[in-house]
Protein backbone atom coordinates (compact mmCIF):
# COMPACT_ATOMS: atom_id res chain seq x y z
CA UNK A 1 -26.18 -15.12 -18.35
CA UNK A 2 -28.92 -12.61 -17.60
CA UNK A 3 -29.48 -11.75 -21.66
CA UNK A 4 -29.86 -15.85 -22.09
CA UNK A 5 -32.11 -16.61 -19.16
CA UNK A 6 -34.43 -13.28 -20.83
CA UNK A 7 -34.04 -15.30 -24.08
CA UNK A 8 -35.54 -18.48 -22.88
CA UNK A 9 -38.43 -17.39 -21.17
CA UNK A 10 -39.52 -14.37 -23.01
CA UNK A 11 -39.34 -17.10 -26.64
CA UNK A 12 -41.40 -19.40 -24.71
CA UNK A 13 -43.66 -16.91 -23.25
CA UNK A 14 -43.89 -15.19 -26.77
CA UNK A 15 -44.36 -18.38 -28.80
CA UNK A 16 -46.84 -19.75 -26.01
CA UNK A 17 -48.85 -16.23 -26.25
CA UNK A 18 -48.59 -16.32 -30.46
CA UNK A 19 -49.73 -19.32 -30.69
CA UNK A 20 -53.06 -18.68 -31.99
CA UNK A 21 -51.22 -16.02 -34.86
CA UNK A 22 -48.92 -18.81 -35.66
CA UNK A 23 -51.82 -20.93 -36.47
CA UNK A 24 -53.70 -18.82 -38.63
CA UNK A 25 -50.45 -17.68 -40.77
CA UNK A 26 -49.74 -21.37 -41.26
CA UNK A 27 -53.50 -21.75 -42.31
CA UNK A 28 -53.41 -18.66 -44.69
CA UNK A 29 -49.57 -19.82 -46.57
CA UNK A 30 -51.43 -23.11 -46.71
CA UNK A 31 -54.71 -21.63 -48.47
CA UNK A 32 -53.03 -19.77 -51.14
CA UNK A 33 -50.96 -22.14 -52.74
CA UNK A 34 -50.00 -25.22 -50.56
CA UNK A 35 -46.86 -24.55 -49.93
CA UNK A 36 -44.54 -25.46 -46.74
CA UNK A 37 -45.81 -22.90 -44.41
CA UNK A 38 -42.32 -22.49 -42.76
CA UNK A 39 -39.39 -21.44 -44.82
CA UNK A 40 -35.88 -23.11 -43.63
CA UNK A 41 -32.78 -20.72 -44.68
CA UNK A 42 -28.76 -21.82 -43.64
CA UNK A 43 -27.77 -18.38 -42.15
CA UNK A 44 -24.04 -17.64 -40.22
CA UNK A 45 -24.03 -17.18 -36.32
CA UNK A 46 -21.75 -17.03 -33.33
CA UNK A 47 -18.52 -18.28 -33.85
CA UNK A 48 -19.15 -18.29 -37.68
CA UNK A 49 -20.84 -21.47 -37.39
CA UNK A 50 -24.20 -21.77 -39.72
CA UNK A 51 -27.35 -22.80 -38.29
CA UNK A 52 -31.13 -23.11 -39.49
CA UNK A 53 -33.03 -20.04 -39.64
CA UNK A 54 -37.02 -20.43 -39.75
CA UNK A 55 -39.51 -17.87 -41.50
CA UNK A 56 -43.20 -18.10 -42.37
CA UNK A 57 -42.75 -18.60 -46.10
CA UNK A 58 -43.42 -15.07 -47.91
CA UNK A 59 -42.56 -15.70 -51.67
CA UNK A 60 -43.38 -18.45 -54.01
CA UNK A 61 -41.77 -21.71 -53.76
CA UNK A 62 -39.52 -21.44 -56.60
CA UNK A 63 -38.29 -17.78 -55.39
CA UNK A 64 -34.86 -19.18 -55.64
CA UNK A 65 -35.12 -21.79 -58.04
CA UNK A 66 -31.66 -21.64 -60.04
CA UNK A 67 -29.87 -21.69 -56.57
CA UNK A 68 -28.62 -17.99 -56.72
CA UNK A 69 -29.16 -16.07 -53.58
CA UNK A 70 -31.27 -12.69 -54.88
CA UNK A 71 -31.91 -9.74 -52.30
CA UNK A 72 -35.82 -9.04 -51.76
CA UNK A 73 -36.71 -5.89 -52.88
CA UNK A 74 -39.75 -3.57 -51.76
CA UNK A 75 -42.38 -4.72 -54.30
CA UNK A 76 -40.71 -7.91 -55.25
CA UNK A 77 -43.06 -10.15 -57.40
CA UNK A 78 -41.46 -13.50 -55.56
CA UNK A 79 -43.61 -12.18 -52.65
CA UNK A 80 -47.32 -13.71 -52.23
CA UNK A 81 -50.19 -12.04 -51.25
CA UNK A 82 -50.19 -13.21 -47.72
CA UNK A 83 -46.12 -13.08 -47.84
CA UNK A 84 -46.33 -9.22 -48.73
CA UNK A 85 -48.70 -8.77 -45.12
CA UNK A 86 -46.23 -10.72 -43.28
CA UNK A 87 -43.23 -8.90 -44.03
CA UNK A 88 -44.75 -5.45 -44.07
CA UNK A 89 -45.56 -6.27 -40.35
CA UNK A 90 -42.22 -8.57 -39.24
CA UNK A 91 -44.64 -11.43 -39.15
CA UNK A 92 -42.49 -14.00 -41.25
CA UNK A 93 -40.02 -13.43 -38.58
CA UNK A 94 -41.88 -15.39 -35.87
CA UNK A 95 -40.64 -18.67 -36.23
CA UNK A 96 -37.27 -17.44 -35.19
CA UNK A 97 -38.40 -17.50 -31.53
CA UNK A 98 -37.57 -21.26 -32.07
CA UNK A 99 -33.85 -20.36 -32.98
CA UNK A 100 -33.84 -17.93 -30.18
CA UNK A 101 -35.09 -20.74 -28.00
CA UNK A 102 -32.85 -23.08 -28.96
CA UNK A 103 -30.16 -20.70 -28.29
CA UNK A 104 -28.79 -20.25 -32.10
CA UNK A 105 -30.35 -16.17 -31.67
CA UNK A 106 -31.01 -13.91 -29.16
CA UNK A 107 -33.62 -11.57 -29.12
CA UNK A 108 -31.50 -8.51 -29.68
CA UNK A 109 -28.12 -8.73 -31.67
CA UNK A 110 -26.93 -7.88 -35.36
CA UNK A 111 -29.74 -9.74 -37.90
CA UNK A 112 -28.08 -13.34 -39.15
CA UNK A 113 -26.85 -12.96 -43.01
CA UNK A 114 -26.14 -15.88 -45.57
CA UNK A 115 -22.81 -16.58 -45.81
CA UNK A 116 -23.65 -15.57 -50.07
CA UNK A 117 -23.62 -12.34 -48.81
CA UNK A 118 -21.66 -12.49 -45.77
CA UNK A 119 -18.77 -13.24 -48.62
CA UNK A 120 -19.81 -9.90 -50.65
CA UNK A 121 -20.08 -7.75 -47.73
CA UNK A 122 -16.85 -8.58 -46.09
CA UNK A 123 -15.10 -8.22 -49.77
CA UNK A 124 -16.01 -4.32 -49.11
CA UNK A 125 -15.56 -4.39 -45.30
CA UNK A 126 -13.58 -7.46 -43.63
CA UNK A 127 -14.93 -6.41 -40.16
CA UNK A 128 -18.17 -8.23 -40.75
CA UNK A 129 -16.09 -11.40 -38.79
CA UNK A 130 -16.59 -8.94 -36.05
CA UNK A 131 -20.14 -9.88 -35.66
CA UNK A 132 -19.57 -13.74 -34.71
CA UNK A 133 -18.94 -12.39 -31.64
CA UNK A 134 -22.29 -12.49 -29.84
CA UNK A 135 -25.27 -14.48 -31.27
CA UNK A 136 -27.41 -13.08 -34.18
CA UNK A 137 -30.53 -11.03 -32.99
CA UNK A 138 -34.24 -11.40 -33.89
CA UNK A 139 -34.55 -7.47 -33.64
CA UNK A 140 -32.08 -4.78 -33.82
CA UNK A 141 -30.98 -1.25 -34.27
CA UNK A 142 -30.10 -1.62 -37.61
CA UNK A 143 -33.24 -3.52 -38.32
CA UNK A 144 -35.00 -0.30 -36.48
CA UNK A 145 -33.36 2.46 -38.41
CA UNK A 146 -31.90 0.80 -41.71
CA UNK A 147 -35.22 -1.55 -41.78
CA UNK A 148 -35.11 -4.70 -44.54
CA UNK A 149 -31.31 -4.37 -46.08
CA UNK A 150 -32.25 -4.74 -50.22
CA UNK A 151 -29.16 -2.98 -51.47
CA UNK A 152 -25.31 -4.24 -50.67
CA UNK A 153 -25.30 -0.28 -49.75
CA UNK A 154 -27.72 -0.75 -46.97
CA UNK A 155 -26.18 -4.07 -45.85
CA UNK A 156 -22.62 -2.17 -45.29
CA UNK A 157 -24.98 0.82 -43.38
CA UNK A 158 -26.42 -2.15 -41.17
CA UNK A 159 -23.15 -3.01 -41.03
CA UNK A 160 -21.83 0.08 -39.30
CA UNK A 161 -24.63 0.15 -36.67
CA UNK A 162 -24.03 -3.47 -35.91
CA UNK A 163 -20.51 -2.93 -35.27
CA UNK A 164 -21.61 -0.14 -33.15
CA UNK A 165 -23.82 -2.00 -30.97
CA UNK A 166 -20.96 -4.73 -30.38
CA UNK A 167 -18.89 -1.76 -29.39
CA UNK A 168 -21.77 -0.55 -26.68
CA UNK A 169 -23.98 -3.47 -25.96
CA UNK A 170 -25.97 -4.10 -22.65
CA UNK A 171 -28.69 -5.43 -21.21
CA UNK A 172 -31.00 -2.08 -20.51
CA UNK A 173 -29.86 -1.12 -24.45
CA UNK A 174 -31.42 -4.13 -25.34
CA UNK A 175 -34.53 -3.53 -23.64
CA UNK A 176 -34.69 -0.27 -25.11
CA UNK A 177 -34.41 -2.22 -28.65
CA UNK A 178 -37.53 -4.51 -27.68
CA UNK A 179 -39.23 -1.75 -26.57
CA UNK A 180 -38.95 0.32 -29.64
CA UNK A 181 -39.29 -2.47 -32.03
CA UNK A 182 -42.59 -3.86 -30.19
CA UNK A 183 -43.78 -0.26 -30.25
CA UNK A 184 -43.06 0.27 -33.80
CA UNK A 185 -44.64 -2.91 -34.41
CA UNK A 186 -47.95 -1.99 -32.53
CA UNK A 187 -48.35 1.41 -34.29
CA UNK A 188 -48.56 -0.37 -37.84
CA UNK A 189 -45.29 1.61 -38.74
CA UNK A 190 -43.66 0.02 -41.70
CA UNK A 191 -39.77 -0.11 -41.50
């Protein structure tokens, strides 16, 4: 109860304090090629159940135009100018305050996955079901250590450390996982 009441007013104090950032990354998407500014993705959650993931879009429109789901790679050409800042700073992921809000993430807790690549993963390691467990996190350990997953082999190392913090989850551990991240974040470090 503790983690959810954290998760309701910390995404309204964040989104309330971003504001102003969330205007100008709307403006900038806008400027360079007109484009929907926020980017709406079907990811997996708690119980299994899919939801609506939002992202500042960082690649062109047409990024995923034949309907195959392709892993973003460091350097990826899909990315735009403005979508390459974003992501080498986490800030496409601030729309997900909204999910975290509306109670389909929490702030800390294994990153959400398509179910694409759910399928691909779990053909390699079935304990991915594992995960539906607790709701998908807007930061996390993995995210920390592993940073962006771009290979299957880096999505079965995220794995692991997810299934490690379902094993050892708490509250303080969380904090610890804001903390770092929001440090990390602050410093300019890429991961």
């Amino acid at each position: 109860m503790a983690k959810r009441v954290f998760d309701v007013v910390g995404s309204l104090v964040s989104m309330a304090v971003m504001s102003p950032v969330f205007i100008v990354i709307y403006l900038a998407i806008k400027i360079e090629d007109g484009g929907s500014a926020i980017y709406r993705q079907e990811r997996i959650g708690r119980g299994g159940k899919p939801f609506t993931l939002y992202k500042f879009r960082s690649m062109s429109v047409d990024a995923e135009s034949d309907g195959t789901p392709v892993l973003s790679i460091h350097e990826d050409n899909r990315t735009t100018s403005v979508g390459r800042f974003m992501r080498d700073h986490h800030l496409d992921e601030l729309p997900q305050l909204w999910n975290v809000l509306r109670g389909d993430m929490s702030f800390v807790g294994p990153r959400p996955e398509r179910r694409y690549f759910i399928d691909r993963i779990m053909e390699k390691n079935p304990r991915y079901s594992e995960l539906y467990a607790v709701r998908p996190g807007l930061f996390s350990r993995a995210t920390l250590y592993n940073g962006y997953t771009d290979t299957m082999e880096k999505m079965l190392v995220r794995l692991d450390m997810d299934l490690d913090y379902l094993g050892n989850h708490s509250f303080g551990g969380d904090m610890k996982i804001i903390l770092l991240t929001a440090v990390t974040l602050l410093s300019g470090k890429k991961f």
